[in-house]
Protein backbone atom coordinates (compact mmCIF):
# COMPACT_ATOMS: atom_id res chain seq x y z
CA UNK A 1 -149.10 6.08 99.85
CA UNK A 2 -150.83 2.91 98.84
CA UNK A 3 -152.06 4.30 95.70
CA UNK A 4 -147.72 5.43 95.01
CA UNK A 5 -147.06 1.18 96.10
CA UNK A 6 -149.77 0.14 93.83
CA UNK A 7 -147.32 1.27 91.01
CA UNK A 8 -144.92 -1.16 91.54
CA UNK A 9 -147.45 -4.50 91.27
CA UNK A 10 -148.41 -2.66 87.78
CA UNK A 11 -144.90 -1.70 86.71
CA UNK A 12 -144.08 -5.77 87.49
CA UNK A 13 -147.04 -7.07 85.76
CA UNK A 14 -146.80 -4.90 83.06
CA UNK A 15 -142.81 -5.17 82.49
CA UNK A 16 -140.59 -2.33 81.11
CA UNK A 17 -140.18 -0.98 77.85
CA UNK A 18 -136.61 -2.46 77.04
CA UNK A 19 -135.16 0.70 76.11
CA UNK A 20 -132.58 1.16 78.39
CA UNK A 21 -129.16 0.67 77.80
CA UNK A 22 -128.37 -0.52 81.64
CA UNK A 23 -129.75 -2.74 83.55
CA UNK A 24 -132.24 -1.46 85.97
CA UNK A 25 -133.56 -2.05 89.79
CA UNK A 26 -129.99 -2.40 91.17
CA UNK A 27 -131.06 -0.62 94.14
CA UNK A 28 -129.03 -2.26 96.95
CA UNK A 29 -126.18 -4.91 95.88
CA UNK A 30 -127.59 -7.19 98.40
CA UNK A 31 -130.47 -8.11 96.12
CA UNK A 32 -128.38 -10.32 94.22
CA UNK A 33 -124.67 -11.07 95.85
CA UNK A 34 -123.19 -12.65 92.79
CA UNK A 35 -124.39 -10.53 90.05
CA UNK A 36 -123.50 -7.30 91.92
CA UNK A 37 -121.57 -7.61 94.98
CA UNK A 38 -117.83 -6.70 95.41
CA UNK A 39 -116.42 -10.25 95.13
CA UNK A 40 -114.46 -10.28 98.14
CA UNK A 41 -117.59 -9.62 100.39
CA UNK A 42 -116.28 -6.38 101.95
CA UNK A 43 -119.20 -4.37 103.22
CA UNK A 44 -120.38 -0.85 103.71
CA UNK A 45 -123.27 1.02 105.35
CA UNK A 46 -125.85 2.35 103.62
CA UNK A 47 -128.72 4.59 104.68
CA UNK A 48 -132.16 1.98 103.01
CA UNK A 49 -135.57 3.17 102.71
CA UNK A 50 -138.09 0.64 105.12
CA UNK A 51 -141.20 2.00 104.83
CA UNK A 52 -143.78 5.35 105.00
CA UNK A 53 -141.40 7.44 107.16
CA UNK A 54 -139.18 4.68 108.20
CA UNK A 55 -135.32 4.57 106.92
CA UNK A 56 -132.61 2.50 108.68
CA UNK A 57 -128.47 2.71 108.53
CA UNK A 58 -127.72 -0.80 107.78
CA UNK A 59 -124.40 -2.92 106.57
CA UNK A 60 -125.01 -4.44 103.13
CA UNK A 61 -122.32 -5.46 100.71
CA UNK A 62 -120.56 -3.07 98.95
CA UNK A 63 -120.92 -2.59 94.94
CA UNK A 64 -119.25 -4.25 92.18
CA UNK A 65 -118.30 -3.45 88.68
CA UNK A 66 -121.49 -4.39 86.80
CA UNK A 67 -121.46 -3.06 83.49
CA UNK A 68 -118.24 -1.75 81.07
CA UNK A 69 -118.89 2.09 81.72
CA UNK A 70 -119.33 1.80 85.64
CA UNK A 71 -117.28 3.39 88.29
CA UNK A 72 -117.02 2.81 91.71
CA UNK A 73 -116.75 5.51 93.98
CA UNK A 74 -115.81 5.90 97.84
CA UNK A 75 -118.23 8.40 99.22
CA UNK A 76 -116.13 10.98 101.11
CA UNK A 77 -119.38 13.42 101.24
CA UNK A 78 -123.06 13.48 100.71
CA UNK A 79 -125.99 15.30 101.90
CA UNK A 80 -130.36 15.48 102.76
CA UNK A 81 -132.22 16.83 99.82
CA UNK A 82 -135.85 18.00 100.37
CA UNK A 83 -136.75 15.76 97.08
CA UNK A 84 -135.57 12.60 99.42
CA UNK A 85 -138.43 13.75 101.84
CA UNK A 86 -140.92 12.77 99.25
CA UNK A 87 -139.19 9.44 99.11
CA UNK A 88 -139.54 8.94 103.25
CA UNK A 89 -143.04 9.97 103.46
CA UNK A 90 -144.10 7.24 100.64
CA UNK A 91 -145.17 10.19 98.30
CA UNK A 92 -142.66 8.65 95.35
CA UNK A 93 -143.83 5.86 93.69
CA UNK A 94 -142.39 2.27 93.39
CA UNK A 95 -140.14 1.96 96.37
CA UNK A 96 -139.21 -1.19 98.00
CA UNK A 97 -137.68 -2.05 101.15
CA UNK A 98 -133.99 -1.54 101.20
CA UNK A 99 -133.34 0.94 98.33
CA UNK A 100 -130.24 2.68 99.10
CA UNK A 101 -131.43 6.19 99.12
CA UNK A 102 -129.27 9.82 97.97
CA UNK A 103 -128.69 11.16 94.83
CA UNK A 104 -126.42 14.00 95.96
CA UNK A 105 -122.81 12.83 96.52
CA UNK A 106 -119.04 13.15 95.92
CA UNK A 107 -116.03 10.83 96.75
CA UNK A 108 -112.98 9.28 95.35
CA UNK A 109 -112.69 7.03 92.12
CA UNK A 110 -111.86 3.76 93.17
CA UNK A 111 -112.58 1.18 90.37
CA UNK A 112 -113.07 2.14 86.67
CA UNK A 113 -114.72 -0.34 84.35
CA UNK A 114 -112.77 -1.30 81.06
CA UNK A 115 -114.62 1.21 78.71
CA UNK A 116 -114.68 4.26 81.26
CA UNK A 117 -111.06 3.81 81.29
CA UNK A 118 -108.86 6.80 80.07
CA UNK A 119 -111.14 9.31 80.25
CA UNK A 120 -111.10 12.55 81.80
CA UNK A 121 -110.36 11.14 85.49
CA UNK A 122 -108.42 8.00 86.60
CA UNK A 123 -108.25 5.78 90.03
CA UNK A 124 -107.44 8.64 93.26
CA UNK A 125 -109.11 11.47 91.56
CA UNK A 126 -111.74 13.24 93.74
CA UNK A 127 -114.81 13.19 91.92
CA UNK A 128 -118.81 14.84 92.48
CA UNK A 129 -121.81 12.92 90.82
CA UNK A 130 -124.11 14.21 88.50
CA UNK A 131 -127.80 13.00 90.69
CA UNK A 132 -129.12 11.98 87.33
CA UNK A 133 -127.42 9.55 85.02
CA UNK A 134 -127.01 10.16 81.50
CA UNK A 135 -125.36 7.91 78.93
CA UNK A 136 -123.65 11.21 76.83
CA UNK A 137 -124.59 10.20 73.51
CA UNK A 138 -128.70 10.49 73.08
CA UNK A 139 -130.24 13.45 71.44
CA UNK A 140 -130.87 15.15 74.88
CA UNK A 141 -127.37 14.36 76.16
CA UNK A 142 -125.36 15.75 73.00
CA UNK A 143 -127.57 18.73 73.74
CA UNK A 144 -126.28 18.57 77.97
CA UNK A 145 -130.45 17.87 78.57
CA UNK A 146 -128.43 15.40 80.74
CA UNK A 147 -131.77 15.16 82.59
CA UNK A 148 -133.78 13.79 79.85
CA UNK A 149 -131.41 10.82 78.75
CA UNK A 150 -133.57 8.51 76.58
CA UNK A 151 -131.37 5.45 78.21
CA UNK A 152 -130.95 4.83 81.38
CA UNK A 153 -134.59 4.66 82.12
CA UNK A 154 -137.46 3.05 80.76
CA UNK A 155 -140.38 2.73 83.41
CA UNK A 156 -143.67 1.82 81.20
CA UNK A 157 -145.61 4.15 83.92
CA UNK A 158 -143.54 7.27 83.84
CA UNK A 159 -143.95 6.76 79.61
CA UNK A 160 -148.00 6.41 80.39
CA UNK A 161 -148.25 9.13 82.80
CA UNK A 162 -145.89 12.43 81.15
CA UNK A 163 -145.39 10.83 77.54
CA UNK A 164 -142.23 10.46 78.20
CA UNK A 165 -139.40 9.59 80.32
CA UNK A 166 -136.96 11.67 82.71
CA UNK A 167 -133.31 10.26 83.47
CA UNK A 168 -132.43 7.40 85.40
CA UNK A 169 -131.91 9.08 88.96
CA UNK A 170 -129.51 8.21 92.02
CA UNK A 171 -131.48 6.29 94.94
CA UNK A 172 -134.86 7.86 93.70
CA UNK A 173 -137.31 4.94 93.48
CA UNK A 174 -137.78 2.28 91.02
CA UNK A 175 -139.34 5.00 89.31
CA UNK A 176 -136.64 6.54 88.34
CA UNK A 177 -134.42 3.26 87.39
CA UNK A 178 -133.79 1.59 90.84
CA UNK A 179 -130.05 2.58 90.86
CA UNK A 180 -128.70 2.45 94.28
CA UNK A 181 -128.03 6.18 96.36
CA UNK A 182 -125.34 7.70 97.60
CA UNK A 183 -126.03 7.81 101.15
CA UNK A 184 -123.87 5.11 101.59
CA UNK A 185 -119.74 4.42 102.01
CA UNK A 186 -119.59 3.44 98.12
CA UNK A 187 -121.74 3.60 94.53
CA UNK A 188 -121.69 2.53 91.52
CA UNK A 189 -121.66 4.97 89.46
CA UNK A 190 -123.46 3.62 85.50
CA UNK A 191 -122.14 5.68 82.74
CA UNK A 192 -119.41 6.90 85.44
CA UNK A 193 -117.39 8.45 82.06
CA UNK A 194 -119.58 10.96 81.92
CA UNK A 195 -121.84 11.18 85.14
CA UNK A 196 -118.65 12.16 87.23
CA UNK A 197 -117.23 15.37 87.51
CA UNK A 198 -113.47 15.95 88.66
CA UNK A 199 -113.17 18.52 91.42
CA UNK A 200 -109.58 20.30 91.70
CA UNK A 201 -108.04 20.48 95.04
CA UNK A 202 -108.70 24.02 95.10
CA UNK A 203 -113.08 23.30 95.43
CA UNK A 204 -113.10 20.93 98.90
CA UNK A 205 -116.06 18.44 99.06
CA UNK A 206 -117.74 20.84 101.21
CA UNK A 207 -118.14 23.05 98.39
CA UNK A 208 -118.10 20.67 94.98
CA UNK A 209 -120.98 18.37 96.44
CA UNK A 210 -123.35 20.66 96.19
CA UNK A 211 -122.95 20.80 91.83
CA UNK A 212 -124.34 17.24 92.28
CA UNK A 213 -127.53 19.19 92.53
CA UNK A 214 -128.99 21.94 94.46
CA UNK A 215 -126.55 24.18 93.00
CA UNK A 216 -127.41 23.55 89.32
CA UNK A 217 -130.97 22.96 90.25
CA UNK A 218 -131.05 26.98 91.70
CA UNK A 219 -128.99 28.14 88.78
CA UNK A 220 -131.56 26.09 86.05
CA UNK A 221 -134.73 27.95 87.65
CA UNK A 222 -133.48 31.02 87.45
CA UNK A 223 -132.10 31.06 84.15
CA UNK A 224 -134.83 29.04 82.49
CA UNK A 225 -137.56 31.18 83.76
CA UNK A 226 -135.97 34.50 82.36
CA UNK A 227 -134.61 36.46 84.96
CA UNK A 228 -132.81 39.43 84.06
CA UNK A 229 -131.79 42.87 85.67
CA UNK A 230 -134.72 44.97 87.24
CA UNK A 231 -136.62 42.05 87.62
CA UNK A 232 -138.72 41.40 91.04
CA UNK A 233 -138.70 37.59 91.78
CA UNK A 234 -140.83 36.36 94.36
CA UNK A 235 -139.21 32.74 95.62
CA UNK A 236 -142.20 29.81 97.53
CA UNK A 237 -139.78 28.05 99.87
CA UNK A 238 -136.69 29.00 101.74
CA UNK A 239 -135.47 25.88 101.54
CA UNK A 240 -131.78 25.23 100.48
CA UNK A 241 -132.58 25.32 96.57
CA UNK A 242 -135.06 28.15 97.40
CA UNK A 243 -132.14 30.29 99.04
CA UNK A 244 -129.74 29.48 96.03
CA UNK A 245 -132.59 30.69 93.93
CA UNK A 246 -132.35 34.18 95.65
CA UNK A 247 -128.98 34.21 95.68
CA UNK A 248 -128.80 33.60 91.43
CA UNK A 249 -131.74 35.95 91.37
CA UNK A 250 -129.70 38.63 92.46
CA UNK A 251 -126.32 37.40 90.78
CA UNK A 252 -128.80 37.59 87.60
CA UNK A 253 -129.58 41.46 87.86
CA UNK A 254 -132.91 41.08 90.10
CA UNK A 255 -133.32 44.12 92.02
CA UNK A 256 -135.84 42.89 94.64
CA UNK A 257 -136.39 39.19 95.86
CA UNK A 258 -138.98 37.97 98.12
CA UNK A 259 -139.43 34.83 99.62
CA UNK A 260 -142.55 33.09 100.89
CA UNK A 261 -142.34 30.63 103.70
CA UNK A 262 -142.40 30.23 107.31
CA UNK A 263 -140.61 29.80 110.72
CA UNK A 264 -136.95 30.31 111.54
CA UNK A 265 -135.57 29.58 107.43
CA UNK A 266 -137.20 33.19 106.71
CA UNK A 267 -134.89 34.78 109.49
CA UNK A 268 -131.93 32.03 108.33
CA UNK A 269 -132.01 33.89 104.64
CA UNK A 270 -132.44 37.21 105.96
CA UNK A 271 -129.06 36.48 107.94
CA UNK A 272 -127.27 35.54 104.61
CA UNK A 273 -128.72 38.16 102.63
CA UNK A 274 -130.20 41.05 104.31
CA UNK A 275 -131.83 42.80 101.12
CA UNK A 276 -134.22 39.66 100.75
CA UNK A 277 -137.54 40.51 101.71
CA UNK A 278 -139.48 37.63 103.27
CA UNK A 279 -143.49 36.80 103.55
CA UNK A 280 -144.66 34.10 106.56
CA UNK A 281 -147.79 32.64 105.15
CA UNK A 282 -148.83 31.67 108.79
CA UNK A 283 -148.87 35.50 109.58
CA UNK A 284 -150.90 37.26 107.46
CA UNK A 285 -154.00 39.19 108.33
CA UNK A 286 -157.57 38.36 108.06
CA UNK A 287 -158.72 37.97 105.08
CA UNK A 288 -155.16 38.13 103.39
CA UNK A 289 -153.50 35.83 100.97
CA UNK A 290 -150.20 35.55 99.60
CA UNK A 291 -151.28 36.88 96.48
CA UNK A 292 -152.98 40.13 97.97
CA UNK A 293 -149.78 40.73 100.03
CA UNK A 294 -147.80 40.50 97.24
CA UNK A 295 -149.95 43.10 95.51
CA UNK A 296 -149.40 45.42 97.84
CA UNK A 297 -145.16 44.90 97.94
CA UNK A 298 -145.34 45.31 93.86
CA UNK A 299 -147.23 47.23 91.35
CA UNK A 300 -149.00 44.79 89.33
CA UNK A 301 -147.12 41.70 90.95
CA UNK A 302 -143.45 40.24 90.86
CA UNK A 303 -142.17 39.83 87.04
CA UNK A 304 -141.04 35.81 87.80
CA UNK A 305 -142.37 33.43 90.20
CA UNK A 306 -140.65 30.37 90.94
CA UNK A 307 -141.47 27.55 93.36
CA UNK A 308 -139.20 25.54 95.31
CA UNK A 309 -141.36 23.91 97.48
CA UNK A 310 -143.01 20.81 96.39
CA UNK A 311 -146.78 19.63 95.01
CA UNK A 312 -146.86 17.71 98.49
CA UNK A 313 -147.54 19.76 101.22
CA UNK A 314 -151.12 20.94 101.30
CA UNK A 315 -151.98 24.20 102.75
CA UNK A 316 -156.03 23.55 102.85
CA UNK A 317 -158.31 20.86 104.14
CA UNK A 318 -159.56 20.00 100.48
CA UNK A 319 -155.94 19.14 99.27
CA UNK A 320 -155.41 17.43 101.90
CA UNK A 321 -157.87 15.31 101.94
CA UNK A 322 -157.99 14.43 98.39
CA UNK A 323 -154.38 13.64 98.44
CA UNK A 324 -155.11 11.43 101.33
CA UNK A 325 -157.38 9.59 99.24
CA UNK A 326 -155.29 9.44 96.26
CA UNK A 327 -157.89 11.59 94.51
CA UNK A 328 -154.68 13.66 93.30
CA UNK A 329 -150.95 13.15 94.17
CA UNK A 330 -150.05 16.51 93.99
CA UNK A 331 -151.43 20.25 95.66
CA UNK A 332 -152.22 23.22 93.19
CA UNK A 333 -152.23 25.92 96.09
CA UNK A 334 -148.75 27.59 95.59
CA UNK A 335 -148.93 27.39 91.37
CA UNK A 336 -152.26 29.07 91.76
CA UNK A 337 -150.98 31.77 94.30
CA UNK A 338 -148.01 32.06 91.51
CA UNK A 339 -150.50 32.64 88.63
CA UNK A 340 -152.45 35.13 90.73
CA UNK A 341 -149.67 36.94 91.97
CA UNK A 342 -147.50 37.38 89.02
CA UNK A 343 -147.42 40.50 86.66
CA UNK A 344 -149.17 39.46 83.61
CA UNK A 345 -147.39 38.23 80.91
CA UNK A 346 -144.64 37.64 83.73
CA UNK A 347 -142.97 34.09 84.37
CA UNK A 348 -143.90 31.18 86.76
CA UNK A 349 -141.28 28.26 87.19
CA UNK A 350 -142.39 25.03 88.75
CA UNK A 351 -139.09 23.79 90.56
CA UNK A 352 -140.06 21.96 93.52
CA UNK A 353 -140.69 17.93 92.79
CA UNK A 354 -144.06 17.66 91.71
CA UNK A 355 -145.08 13.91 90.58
CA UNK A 356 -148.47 13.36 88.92
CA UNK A 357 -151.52 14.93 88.90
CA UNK A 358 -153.38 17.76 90.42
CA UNK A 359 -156.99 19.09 91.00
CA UNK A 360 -158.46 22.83 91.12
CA UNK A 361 -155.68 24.04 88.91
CA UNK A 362 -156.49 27.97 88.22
CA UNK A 363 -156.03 27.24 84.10
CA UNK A 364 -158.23 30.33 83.31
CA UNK A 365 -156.10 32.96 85.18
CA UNK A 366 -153.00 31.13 83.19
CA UNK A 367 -154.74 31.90 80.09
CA UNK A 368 -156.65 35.08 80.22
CA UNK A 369 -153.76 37.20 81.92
CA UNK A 370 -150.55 35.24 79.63
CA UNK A 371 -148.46 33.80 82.31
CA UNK A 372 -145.79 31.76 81.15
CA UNK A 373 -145.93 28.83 83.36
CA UNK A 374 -142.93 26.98 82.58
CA UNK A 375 -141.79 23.13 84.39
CA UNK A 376 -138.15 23.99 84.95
CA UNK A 377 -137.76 20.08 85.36
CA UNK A 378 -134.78 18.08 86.67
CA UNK A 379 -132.53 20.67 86.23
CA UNK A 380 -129.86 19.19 83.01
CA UNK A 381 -126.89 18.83 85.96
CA UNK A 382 -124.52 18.50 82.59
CA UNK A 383 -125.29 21.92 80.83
CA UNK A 384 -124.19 23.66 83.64
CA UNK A 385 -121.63 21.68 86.24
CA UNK A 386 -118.19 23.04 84.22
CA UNK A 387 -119.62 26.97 84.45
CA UNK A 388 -120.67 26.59 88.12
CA UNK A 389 -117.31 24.47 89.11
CA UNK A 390 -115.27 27.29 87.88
CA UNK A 391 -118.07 29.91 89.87
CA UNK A 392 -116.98 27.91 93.41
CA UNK A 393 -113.96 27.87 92.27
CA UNK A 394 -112.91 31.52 91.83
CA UNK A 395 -115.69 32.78 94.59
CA UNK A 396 -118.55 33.83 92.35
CA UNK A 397 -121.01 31.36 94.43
CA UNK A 398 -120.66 30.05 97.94
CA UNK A 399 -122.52 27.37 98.67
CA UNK A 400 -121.35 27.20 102.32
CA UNK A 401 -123.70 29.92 103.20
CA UNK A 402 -126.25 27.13 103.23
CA UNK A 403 -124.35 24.68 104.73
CA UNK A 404 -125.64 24.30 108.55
CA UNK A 405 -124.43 20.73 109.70
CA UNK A 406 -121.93 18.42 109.62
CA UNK A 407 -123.21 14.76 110.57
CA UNK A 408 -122.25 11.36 110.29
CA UNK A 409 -123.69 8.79 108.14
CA UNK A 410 -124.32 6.50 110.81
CA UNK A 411 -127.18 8.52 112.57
CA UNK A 412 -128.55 9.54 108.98
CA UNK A 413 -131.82 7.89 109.94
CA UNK A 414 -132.21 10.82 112.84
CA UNK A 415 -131.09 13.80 110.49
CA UNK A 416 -133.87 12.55 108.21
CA UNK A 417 -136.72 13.20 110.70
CA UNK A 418 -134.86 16.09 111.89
CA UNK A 419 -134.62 17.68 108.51
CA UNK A 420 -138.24 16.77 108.23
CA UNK A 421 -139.56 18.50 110.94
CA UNK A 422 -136.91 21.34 110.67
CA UNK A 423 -135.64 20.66 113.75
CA UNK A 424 -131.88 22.07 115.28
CA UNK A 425 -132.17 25.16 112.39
CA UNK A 426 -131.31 22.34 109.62
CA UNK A 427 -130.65 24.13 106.64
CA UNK A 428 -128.17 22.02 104.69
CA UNK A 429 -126.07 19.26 105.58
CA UNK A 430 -122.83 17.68 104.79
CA UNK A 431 -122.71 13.82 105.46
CA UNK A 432 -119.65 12.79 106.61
CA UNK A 433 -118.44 8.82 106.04
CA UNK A 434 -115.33 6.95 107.59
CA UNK A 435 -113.95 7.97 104.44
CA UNK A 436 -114.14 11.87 104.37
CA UNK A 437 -111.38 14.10 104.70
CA UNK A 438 -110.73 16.25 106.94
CA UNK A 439 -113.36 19.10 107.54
CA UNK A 440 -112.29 22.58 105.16
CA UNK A 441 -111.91 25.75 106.74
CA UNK A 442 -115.05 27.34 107.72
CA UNK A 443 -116.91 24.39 108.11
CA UNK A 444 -119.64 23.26 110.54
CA UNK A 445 -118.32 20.86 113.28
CA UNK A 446 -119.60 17.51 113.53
CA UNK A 447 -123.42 17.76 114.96
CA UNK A 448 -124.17 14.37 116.93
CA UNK A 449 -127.99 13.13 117.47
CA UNK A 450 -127.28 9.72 119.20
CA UNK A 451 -125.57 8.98 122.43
């Protein structure tokens, strides 16, 4: 944690690159009223980051038109990612008091901003955001790398630490831009031209959020990492992007998929998809590992590996400890079980958020036995948003099978420390705002925490 805040004295001292084409650290409109307040001093509540493991629902003024290509949008749905975990346990660097946090949203176009202005959406239309922003016109945009924009972030530490810079992201740290989240009853939305996506009335929000991210996350793993038919994939995390994972694993031909975790998700998947074969890490024998059980399910070990759990959580004391000490900011435990469990010459995708650097990394089994380790990266939300709309859309994917909650923005600080302790069989969750319609068919119910 402190070593994660000590990034944000350097970042200030050191200044940023200039690069950008927006202005950055707009993370709550309350940091300056008249540069990026709504000028008649409506408000709007907003779920803000307060600490290590400390987030608050506060009122704070809702967002003005800042620059040409922003759009405001009224939230009408958002949701909990596992990435915004990372953000309330202090494991993200640069945050500051009162970020607005969520990248994962949808809602209705309110205000368009003079050069966003007849383009494919207008004022009404319902809309989902892309979590990263892109400005459309880079290299990596005209490509839809829509993850790798070259604009909309220029953080002088990202640049130091991977040679390069990701994205500006949604409500994802200073880091990342400082752009204020969705988990709130309005955002502005930079580059909104291009960073929105319009939903038909056919795909309700409980369905179209979930291209924001997870969705093309799940779909970017899979595909990236080479999974085709015959394939066995074994899946770390049963998560909500780890389930989509399985469920593209099979919609890409796999013909077995196993997934490593533990506690009630493992039964939770099985429910939804029966054929998946599951592994609880916390129940294996003495002197068994992942990797050895694994060897005994497959002949030679699963063909792709992907992870979609996250460098945080350490397994042993030594991780633990280090990362405790900021000796590393990241655990090599599950890439190493990948590497030792996957056929040779087979595929290992690195999905789950993984920030930094890392210590005891197995780089000889990597080598010696030619596993493609592969960082499947922010997934490019842009390359693949049209293909997967029109997927919801005609019934190809269903993303309410992960969908276990409805809840209401106002107790968002409780679902985050629910979700967090997976708590109440949280899988997924829809956020619900004053401004939400009215729940689609086959929905969850509204889940209250607070009485």
């Amino acid at each position: 944690m402190a070593t994660a805040q000590a990034a944000t004295y350097v970042e200030r001292a050191v200044g940023r690159e200039g690069t950008s084409t927006l202005q950055q650290d707009i993370s709550n409109p309350a940091k300056d009223v008249q540069k990026y307040a709504d000028p008649s001093g409506a408000k709007m509540k907003a779920l803000v980051w307060m600490g290590k493991n400390k987030v608050e629902v506060v009122e704070c003024p809702k967002p003005r038109i800042v620059e040409d290509r922003d759009v405001i949008v009224k939230v009408t749905g958002a949701t909990v990612c596992g990435s915004d975990l990372h953000l309330l346990h202090g494991a993200i660097q640069q945050m500051e008091k009162g970020d607005i946090l969520g990248h994962e949203f949808c809602g209705v176009v309110e205000s368009i901003g003079p050069k966003a202005m007849g383009k494919s959406f207008k004022v009404g239309d319902r809309v989902v955001a892309s979590f990263q922003i892109a400005c459309g016109e880079c290299v990596y945009c005209k490509e839809k790398l829509s993850s790798q924009c070259e604009r909309t972030s220029d953080n002088t530490i990202q640049t130091t630490m991977y040679g390069g810079r990701v994205a500006g992201i949604f409500g994802y740290s200073h880091f990342t831009g400082g752009f204020a989240g969705g988990q709130a009853e309005y955002v502005r939305v930079p580059y909104g031209d291009v960073n929105l996506l319009k939903l038909p009335d056919s795909v309700p929000d409980e369905k179209g959020l979930y291209l924001s991210d997870v969705l093309c996350t799940a779909w970017n793993a899979v595909l990236d990492t080479g999974v085709r038919k015959g394939h066995v994939v074994a899946i770390w995390g049963a998560g909500p992007v780890g389930q989509m994972t399985a469920d593209f694993a099979f919609h890409s031909g796999a013909s077995r998929v196993i997934v490593i975790d533990k506690n009630w998700r493992l039964d939770f998947l099985k429910s939804k998809y029966p054929n998946i074969e599951t592994i609880d890490y916390t129940k294996l024998g003495k002197g068994e590992s992942v990797t050895t059980r694994l060897r005994t399910m497959v002949h030679k070990g699963p063909d792709v590996c992907i992870e979609c759990a996250a460098g945080e959580y350490a397994k042993g004391w030594a991780h633990y400890f280090e990362m405790l000490l900021g000796m590393e900011t990241d655990t090599s435990e599950i890439v190493n079980e990948m590497i030792t469990a996957c056929k040779s010459f087979g595929s290992c995708g690195i999905t789950g958020v993984y920030v930094g650097y890392t210590n005891h990394f197995n780089i000889g089994a990597l080598m010696e036995r030619g596993i493609r380790l592969i960082g499947n990266g922010q997934a490019p939300v842009h390359k693949y948003w049209h293909k997967l709309l029109k997927k919801v859309e005609d019934g190809e994917i269903d993303p309410l099978k992960m969908v276990t909650h409805r809840v209401l923005l106002d107790e968002l600080d409780e679902v985050y420390h629910k979700f967090d302790k997976r708590e109440d069989g949280m899988q997924k969750v829809f956020v619900q705002t004053q401004y939400s319609f009215a729940p689609a068919p086959g929905t969850p119910a509204v889940t209250q925490f607070k009485q």
